[in-house]
Protein backbone atom coordinates (compact mmCIF):
# COMPACT_ATOMS: atom_id res chain seq x y z
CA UNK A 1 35.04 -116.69 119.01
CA UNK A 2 36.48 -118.26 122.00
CA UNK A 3 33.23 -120.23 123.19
CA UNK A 4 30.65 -121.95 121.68
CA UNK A 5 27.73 -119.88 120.45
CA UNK A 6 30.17 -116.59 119.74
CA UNK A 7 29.74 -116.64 116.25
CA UNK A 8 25.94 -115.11 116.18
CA UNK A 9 27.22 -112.78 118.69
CA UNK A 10 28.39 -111.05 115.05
CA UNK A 11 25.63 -111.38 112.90
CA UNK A 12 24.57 -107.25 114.03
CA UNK A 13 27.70 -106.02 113.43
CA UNK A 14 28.59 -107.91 110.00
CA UNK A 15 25.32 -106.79 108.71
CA UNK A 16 26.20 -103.30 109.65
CA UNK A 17 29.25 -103.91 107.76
CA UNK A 18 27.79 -105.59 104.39
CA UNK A 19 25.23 -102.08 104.18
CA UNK A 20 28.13 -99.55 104.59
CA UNK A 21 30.24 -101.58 101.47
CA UNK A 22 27.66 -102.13 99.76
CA UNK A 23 25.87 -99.15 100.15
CA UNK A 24 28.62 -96.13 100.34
CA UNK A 25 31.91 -97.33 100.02
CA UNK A 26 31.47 -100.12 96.44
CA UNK A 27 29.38 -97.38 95.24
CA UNK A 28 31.70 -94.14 95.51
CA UNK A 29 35.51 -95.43 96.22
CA UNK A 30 37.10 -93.11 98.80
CA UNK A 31 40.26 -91.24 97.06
CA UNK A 32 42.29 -91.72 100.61
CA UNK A 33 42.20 -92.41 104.32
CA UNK A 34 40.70 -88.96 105.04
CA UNK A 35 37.48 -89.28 102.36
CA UNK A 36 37.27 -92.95 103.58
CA UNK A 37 36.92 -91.82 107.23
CA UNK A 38 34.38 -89.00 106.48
CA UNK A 39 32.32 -91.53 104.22
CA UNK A 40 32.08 -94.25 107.13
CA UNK A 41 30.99 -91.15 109.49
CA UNK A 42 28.20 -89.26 106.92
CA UNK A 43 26.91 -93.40 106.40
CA UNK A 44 26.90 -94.11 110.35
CA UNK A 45 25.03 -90.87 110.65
CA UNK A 46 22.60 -91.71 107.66
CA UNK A 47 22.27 -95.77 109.20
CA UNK A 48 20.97 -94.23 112.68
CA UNK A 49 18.86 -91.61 112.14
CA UNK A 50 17.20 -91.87 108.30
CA UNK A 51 17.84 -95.58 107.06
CA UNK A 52 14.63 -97.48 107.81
CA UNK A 53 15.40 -101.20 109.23
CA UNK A 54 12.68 -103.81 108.44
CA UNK A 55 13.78 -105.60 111.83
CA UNK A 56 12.44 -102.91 114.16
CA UNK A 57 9.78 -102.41 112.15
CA UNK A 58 11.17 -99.67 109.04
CA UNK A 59 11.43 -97.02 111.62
CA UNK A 60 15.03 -95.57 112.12
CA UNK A 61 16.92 -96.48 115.25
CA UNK A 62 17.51 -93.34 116.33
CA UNK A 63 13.53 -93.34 117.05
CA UNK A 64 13.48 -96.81 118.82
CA UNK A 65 16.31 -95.26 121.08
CA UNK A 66 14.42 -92.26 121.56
CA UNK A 67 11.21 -93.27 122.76
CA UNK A 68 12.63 -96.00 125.41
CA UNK A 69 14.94 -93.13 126.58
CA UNK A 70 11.34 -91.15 127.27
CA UNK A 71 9.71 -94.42 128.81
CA UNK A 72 12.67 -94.64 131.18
């Protein structure tokens, strides 16, 4: 945060962050660096292409990505 205004610059990826604790990793502790890793990876898979987001209108973003990729 090196400028005014930086700090909501954040907000996206802090969110992001609050789901996967809150989500996956509070609810089934990894036993290591290696389940840890493989946890953040199945939940980044599961936040893109199933989890519905109420900002873009409960659709996945996966879909929203997809259809502007078509329209381009």
């Amino acid at each position: 945060m090196d400028s005014k205004g930086r700090a909501l610059d954040n907000i996206y990826i802090e969110r992001f962050w609050k789901s996967l604790k809150y989500e996956k990793i509070y609810l089934n502790p990894p036993n290591g660096g290696v389940d840890l890793y493989q946890m953040v990876r199945q939940y980044i898979e599961f936040y893109n292409t199933k989890r519905r987001h109420t900002e873009i209108g409960k659709v996945p973003p996966d879909q929203i990505y997809n259809l502007k990729k078509i329209a381009s």
